[in-house]
PDB file of N, CA and C in Angstrom:
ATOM      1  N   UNK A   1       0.848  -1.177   0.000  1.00  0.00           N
ATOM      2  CA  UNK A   1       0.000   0.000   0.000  1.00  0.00           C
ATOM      3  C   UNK A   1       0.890   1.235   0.000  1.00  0.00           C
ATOM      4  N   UNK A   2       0.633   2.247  -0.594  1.00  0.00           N
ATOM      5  CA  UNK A   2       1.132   3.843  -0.673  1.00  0.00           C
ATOM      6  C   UNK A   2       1.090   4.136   0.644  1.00  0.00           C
ATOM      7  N   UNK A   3       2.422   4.321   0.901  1.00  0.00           N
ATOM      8  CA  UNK A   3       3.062   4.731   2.368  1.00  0.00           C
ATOM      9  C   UNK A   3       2.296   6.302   2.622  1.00  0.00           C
ATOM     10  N   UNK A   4       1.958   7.068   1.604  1.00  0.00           N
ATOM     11  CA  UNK A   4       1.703   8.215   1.979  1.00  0.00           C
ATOM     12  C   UNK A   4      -0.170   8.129   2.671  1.00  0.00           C
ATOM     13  N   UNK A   5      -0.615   7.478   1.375  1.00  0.00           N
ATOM     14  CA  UNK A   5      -2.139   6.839   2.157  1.00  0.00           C
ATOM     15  C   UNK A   5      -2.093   6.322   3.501  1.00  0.00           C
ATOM     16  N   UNK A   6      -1.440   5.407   3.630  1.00  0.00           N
ATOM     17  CA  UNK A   6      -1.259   5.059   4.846  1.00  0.00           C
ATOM     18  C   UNK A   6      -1.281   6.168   6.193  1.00  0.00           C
ATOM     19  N   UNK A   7      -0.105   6.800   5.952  1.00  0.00           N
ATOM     20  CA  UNK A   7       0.111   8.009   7.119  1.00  0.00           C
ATOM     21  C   UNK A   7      -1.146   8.936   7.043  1.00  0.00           C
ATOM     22  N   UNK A   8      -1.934   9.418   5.755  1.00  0.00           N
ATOM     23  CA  UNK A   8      -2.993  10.193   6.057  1.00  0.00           C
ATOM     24  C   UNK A   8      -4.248   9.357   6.444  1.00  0.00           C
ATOM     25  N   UNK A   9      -4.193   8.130   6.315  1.00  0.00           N
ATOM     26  CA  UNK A   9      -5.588   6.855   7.004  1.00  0.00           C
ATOM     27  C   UNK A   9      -5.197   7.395   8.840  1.00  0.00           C
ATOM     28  N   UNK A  10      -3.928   6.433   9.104  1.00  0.00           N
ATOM     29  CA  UNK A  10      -3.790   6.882  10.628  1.00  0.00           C
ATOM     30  C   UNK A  10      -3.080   7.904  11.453  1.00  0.00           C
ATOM     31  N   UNK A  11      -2.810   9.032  10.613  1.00  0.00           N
ATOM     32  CA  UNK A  11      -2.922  10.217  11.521  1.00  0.00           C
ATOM     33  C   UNK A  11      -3.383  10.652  12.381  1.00  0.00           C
ATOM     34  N   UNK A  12      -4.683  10.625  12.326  1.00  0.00           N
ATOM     35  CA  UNK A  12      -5.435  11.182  13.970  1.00  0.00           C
ATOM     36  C   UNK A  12      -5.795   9.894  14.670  1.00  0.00           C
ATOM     37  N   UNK A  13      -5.457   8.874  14.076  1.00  0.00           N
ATOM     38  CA  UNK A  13      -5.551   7.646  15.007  1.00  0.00           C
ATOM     39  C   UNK A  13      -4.464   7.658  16.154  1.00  0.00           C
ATOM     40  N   UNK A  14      -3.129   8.230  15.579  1.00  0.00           N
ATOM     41  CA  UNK A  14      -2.428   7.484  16.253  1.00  0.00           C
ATOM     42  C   UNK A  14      -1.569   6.431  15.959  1.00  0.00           C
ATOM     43  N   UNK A  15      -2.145   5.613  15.313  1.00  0.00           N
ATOM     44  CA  UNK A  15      -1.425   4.699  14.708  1.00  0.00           C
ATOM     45  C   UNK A  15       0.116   4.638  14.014  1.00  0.00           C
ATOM     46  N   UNK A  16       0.897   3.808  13.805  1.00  0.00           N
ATOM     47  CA  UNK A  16       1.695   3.359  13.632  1.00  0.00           C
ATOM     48  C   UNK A  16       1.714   2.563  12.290  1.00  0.00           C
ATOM     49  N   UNK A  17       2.553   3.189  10.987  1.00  0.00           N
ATOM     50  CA  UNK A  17       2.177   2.532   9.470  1.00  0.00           C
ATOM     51  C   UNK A  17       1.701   1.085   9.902  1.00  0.00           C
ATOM     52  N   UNK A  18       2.310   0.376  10.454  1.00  0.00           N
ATOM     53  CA  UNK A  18       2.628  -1.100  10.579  1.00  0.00           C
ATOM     54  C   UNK A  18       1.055  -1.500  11.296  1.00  0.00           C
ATOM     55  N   UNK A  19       0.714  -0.766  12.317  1.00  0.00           N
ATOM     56  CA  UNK A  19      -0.842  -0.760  12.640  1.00  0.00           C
ATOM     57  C   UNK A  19      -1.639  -0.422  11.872  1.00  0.00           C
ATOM     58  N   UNK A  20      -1.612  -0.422  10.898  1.00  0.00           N
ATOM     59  CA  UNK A  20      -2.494   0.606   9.775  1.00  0.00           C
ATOM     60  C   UNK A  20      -3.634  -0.651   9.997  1.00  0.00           C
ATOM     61  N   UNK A  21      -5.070  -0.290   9.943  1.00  0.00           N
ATOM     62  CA  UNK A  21      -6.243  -0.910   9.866  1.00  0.00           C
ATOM     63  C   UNK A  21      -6.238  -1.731   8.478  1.00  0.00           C
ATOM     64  N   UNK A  22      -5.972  -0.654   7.363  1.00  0.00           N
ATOM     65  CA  UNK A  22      -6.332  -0.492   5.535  1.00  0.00           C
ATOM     66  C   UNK A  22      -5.324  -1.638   5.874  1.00  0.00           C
ATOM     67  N   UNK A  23      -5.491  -2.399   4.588  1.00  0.00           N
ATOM     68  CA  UNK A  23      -4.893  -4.055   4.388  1.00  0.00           C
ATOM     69  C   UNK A  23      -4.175  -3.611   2.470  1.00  0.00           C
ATOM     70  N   UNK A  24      -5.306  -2.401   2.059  1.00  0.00           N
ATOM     71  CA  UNK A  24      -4.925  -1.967   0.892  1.00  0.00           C
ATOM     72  C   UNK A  24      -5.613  -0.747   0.405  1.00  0.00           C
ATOM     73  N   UNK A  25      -5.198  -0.177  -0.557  1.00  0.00           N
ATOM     74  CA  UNK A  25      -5.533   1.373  -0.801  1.00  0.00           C
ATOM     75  C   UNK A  25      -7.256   1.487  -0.867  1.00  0.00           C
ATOM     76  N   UNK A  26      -7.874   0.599  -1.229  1.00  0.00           N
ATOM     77  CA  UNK A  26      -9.218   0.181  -1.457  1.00  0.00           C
ATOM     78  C   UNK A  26     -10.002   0.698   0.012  1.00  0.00           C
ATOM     79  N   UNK A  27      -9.362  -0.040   1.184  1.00  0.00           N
ATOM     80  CA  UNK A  27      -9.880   0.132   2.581  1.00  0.00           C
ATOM     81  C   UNK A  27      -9.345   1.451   3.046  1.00  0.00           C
ATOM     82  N   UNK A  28      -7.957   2.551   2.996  1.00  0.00           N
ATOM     83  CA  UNK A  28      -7.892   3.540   3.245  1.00  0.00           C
ATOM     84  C   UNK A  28      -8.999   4.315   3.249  1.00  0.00           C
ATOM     85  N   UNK A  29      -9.405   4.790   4.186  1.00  0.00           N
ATOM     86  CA  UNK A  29      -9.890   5.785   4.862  1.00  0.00           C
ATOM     87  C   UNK A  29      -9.882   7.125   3.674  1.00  0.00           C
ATOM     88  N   UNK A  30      -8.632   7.508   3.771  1.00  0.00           N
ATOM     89  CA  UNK A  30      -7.943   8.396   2.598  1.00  0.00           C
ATOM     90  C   UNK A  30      -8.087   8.809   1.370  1.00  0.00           C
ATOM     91  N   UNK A  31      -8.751   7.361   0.544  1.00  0.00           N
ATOM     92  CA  UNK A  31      -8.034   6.490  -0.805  1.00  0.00           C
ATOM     93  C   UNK A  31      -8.940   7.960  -1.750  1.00  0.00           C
ATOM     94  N   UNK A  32      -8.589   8.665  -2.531  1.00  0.00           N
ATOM     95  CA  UNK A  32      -8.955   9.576  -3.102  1.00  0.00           C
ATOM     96  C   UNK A  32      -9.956   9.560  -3.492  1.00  0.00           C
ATOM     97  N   UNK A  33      -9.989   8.220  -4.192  1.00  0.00           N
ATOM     98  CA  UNK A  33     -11.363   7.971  -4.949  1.00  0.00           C
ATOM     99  C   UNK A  33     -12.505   8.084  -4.020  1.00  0.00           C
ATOM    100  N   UNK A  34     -12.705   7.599  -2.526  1.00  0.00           N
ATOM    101  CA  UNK A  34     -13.597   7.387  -1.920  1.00  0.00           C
ATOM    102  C   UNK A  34     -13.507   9.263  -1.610  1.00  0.00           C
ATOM    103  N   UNK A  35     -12.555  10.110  -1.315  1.00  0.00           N
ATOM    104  CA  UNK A  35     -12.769  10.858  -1.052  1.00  0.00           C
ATOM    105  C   UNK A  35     -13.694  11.802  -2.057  1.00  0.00           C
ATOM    106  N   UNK A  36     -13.450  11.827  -3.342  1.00  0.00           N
ATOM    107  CA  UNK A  36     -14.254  12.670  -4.161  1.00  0.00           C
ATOM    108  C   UNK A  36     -15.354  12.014  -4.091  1.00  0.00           C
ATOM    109  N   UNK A  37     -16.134  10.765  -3.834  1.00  0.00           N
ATOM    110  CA  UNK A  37     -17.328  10.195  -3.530  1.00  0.00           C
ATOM    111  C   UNK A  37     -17.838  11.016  -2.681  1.00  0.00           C
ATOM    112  N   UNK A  38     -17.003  11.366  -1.427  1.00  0.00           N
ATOM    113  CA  UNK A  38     -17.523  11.686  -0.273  1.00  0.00           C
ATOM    114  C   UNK A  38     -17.690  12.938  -0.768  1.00  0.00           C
ATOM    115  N   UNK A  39     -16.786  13.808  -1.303  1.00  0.00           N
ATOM    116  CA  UNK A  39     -17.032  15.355  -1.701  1.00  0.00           C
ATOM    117  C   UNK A  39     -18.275  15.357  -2.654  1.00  0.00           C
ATOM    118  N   UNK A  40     -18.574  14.512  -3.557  1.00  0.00           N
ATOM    119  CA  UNK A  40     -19.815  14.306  -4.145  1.00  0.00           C
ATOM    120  C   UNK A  40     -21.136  14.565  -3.610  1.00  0.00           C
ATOM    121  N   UNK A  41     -20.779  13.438  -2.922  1.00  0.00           N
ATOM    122  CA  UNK A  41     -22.408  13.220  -1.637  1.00  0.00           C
ATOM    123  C   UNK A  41     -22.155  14.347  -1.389  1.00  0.00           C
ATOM    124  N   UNK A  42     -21.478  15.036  -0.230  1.00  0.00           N
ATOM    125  CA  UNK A  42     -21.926  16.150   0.205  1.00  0.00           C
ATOM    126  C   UNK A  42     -22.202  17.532  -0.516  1.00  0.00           C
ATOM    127  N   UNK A  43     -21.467  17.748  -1.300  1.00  0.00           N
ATOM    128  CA  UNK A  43     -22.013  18.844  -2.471  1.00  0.00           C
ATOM    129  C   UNK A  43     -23.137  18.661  -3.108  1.00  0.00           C
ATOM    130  N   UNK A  44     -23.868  17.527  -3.460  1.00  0.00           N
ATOM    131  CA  UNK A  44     -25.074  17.002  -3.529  1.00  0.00           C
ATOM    132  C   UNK A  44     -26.044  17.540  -2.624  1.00  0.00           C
ATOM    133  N   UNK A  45     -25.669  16.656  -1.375  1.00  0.00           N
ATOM    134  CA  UNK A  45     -26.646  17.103  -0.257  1.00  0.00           C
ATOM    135  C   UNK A  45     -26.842  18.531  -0.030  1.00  0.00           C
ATOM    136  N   UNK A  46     -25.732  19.274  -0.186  1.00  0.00           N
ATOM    137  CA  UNK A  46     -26.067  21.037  -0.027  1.00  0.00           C
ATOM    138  C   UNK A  46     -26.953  21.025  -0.969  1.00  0.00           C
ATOM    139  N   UNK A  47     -26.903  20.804  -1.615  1.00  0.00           N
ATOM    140  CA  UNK A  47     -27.682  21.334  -3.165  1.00  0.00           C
ATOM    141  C   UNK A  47     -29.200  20.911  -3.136  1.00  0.00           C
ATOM    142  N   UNK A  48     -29.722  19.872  -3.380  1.00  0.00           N
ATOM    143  CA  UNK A  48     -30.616  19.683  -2.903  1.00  0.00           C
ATOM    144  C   UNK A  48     -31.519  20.149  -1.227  1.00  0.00           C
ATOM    145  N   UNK A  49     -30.448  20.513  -0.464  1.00  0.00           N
ATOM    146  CA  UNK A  49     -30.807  21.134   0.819  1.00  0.00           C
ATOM    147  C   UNK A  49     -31.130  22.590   0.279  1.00  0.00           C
ATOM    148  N   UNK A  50     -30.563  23.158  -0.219  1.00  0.00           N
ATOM    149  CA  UNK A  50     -30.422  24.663  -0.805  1.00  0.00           C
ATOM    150  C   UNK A  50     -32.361  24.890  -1.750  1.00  0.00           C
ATOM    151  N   UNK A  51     -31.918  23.858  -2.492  1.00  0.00           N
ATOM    152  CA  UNK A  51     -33.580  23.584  -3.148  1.00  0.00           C
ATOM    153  C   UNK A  51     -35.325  23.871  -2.193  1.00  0.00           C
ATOM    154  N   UNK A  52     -34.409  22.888  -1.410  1.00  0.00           N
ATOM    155  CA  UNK A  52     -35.646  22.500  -0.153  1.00  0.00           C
ATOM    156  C   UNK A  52     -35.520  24.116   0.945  1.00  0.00           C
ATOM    157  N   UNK A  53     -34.305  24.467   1.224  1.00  0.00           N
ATOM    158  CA  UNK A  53     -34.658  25.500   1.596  1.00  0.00           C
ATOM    159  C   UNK A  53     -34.938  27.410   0.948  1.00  0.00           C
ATOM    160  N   UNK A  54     -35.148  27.288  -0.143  1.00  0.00           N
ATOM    161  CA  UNK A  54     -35.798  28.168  -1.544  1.00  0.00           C
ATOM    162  C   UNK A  54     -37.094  27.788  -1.322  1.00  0.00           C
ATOM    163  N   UNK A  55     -37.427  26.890  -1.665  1.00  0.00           N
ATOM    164  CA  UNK A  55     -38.483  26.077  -1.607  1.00  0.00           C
ATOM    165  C   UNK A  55     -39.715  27.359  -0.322  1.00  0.00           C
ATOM    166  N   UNK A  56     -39.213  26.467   0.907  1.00  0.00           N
ATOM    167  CA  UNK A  56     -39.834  26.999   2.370  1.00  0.00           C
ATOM    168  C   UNK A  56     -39.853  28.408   2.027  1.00  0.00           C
ATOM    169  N   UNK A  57     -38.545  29.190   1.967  1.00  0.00           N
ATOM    170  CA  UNK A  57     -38.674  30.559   1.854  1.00  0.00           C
ATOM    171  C   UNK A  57     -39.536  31.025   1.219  1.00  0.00           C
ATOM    172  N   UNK A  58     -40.206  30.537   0.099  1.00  0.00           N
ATOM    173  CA  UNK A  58     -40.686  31.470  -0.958  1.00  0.00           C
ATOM    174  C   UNK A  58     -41.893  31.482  -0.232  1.00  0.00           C
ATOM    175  N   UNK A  59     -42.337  30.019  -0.064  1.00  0.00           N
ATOM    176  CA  UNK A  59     -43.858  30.036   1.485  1.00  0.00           C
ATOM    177  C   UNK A  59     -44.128  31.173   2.360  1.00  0.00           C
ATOM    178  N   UNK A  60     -42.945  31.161   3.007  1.00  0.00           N
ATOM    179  CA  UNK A  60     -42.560  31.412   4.277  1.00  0.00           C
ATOM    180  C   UNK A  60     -42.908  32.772   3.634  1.00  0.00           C
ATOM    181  N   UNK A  61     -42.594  33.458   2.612  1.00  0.00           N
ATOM    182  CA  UNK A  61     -43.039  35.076   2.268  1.00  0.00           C
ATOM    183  C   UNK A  61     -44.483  35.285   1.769  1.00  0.00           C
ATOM    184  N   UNK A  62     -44.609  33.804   1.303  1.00  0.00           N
ATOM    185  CA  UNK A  62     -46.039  33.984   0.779  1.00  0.00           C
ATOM    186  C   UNK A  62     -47.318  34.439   1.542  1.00  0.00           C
ATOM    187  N   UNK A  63     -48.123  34.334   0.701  1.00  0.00           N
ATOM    188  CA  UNK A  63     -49.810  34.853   0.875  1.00  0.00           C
ATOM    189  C   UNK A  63     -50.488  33.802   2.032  1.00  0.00           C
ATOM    190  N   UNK A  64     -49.913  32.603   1.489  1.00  0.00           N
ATOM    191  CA  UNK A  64     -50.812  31.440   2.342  1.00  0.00           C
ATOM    192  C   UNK A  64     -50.599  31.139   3.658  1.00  0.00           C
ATOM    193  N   UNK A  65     -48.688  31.979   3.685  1.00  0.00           N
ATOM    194  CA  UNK A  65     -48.143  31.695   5.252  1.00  0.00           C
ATOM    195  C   UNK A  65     -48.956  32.524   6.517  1.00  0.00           C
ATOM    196  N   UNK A  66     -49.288  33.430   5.538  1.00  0.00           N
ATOM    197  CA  UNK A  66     -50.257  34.229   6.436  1.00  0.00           C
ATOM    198  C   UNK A  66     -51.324  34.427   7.434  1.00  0.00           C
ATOM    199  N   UNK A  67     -51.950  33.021   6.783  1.00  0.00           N
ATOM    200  CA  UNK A  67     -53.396  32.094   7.358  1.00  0.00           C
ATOM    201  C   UNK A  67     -52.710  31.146   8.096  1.00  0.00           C
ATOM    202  N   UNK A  68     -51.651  30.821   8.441  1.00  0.00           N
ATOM    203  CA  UNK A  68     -51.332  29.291   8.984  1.00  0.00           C
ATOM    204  C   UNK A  68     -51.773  30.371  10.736  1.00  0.00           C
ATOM    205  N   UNK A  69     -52.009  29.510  11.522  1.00  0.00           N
ATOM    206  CA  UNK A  69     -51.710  29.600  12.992  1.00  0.00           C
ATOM    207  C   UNK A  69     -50.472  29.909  13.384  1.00  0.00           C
ATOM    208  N   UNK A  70     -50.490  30.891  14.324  1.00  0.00           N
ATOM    209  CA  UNK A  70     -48.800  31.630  14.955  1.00  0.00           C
ATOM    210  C   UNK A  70     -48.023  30.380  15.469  1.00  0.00           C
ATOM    211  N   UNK A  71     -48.675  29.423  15.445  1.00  0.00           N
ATOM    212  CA  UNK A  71     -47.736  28.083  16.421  1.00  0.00           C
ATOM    213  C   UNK A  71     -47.176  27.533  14.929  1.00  0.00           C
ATOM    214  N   UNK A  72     -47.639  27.250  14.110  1.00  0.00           N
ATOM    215  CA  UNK A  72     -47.092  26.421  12.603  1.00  0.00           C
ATOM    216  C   UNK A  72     -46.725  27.782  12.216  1.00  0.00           C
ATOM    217  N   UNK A  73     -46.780  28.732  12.032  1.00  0.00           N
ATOM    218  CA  UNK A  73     -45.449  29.539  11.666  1.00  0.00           C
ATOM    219  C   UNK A  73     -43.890  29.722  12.461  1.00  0.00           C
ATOM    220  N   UNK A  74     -44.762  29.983  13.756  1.00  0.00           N
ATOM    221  CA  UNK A  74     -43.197  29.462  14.076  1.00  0.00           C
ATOM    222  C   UNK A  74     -42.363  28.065  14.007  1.00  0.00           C
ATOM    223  N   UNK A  75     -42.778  26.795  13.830  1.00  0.00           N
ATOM    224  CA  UNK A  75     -42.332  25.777  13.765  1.00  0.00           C
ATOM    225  C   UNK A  75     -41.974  26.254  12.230  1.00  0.00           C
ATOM    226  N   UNK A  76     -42.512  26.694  11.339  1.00  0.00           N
ATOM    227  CA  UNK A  76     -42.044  26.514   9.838  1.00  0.00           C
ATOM    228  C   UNK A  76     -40.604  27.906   9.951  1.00  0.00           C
ATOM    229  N   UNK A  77     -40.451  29.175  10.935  1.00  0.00           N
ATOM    230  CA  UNK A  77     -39.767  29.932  11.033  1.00  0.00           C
ATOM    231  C   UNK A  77     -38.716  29.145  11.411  1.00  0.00           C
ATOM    232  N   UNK A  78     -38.441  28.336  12.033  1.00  0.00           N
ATOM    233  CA  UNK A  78     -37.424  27.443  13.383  1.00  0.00           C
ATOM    234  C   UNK A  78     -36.718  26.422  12.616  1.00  0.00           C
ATOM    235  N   UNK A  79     -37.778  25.839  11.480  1.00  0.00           N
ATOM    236  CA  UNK A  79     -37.069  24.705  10.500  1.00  0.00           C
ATOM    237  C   UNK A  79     -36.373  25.622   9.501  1.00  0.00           C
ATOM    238  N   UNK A  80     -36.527  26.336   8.619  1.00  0.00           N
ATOM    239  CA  UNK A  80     -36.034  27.435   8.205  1.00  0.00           C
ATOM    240  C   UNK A  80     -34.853  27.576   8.562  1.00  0.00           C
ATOM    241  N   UNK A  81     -35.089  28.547   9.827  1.00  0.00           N
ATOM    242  CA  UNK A  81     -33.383  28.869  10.530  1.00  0.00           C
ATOM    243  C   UNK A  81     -32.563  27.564  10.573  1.00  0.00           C
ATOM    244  N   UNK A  82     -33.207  26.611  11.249  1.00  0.00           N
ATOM    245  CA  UNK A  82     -32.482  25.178  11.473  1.00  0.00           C
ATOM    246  C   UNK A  82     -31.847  24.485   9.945  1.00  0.00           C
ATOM    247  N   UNK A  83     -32.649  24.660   8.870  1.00  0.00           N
ATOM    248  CA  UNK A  83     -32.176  23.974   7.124  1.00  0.00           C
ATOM    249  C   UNK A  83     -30.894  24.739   7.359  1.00  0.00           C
ATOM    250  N   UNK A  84     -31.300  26.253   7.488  1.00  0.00           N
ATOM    251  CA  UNK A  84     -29.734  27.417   6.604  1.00  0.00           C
ATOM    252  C   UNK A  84     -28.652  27.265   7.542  1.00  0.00           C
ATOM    253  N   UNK A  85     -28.784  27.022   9.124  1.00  0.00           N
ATOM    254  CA  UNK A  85     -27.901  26.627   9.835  1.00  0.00           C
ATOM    255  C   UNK A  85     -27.126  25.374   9.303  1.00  0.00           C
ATOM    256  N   UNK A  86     -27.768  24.310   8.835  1.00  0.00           N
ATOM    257  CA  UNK A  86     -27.191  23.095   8.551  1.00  0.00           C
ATOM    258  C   UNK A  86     -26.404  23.316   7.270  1.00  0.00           C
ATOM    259  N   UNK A  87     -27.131  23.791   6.306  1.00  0.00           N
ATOM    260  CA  UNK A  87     -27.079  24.304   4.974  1.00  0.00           C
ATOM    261  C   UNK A  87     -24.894  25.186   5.614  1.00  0.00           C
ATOM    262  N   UNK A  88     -25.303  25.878   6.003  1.00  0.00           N
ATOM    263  CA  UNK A  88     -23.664  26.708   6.545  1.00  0.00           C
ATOM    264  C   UNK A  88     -22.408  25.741   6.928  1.00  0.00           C
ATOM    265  N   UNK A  89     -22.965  24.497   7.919  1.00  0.00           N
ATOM    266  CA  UNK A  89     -22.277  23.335   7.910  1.00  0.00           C
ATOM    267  C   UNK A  89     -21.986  22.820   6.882  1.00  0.00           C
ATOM    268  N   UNK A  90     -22.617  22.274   5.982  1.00  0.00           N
ATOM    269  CA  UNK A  90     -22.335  21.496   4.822  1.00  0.00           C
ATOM    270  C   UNK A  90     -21.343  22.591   3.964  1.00  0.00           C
ATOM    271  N   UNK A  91     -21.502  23.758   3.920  1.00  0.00           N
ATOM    272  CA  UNK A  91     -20.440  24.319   3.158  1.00  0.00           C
ATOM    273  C   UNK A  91     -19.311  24.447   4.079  1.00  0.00           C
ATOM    274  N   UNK A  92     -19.094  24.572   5.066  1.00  0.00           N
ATOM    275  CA  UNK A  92     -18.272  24.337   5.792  1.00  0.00           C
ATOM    276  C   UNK A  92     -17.650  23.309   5.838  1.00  0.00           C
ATOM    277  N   UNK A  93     -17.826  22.023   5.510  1.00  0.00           N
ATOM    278  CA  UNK A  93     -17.310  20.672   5.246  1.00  0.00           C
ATOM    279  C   UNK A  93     -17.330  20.479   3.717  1.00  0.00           C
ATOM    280  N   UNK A  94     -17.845  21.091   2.830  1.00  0.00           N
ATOM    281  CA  UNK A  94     -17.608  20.739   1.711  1.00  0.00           C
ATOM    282  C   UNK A  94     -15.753  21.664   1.726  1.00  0.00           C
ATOM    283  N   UNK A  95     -15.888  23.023   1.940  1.00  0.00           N
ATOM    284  CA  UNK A  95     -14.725  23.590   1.804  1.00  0.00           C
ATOM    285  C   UNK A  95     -13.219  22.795   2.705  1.00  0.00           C
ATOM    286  N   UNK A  96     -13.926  22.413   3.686  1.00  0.00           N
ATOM    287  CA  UNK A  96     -12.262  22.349   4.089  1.00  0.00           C
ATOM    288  C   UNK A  96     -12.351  20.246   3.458  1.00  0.00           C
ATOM    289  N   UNK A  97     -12.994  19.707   3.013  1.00  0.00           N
ATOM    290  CA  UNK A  97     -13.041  18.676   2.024  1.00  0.00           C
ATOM    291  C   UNK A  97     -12.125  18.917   0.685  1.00  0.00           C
ATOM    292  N   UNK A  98     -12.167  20.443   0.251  1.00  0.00           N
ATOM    293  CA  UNK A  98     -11.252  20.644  -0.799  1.00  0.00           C
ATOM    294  C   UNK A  98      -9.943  21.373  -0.276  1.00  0.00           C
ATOM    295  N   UNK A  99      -9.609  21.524   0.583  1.00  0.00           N
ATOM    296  CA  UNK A  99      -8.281  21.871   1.261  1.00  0.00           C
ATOM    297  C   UNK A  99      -6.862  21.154   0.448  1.00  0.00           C
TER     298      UNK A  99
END
C-alpha cells in the first residue's frame, strides 16, 4: 500500500504505518477515490438542501403563510433557521473537504 495513504488513514488515530487498519488502498480511509465520492455526496446534499430551503422561503413570504396559525409559523420559522444553519455546515465541510 502507498506509504503516503497510509500516514494520512492513521494520523489522527495514532497509529503506527505497521498498525495501519487499511490491508490496501481500497480500505484507506484516505483512498482519493472514496474521497471525491464523499465530496460528491456532500455537495449534492447542499444542493438539494439549498432547493428544499428556496423552496420553504418562498412560502414562508407567501400569501398562504399568512393564514397558517402563529404556532405552525413558528415551527415553519425554526425549520427554516435550522435547514440554513445546517445548509452553513455542509459548506463548511464541503470547503475544508477541498483543502
Amino acid at each position: 500500500m502507498d506509504e503516503d495513504i497510509c500516514k494520512k488513514c492513521t494520523a489522527k488515530s495514532g497509529l503506527k504505518r505497521d498498525d495501519c487498519p487499511a490491508k490496501d488502498e481500497d480500505q484507506c480511509h484516505y483512498n482519493p477515490a472514496k474521497a471525491e465520492s464523499f465530496r460528491e455526496r456532500v455537495v449534492e446534499e447542499g444542493k438539494e438542501l439549498q432547493k428544499k430551503i428556496d423552496k420553504l422561503a418562498v412560502f414562508v413570504e407567501g400569501e398562504k403563510y399568512e393564514f397558517l396559525p402563529e404556532s405552525e409559523k413558528g415551527r415553519q420559522a425554526t425549520q427554516l433557521a435550522i435547514m440554513r444553519a445546517y445548509r452553513a455546515i455542509l459548506v463548511a465541510r464541503i470547503a475544508a473537504a477541498f483543502k
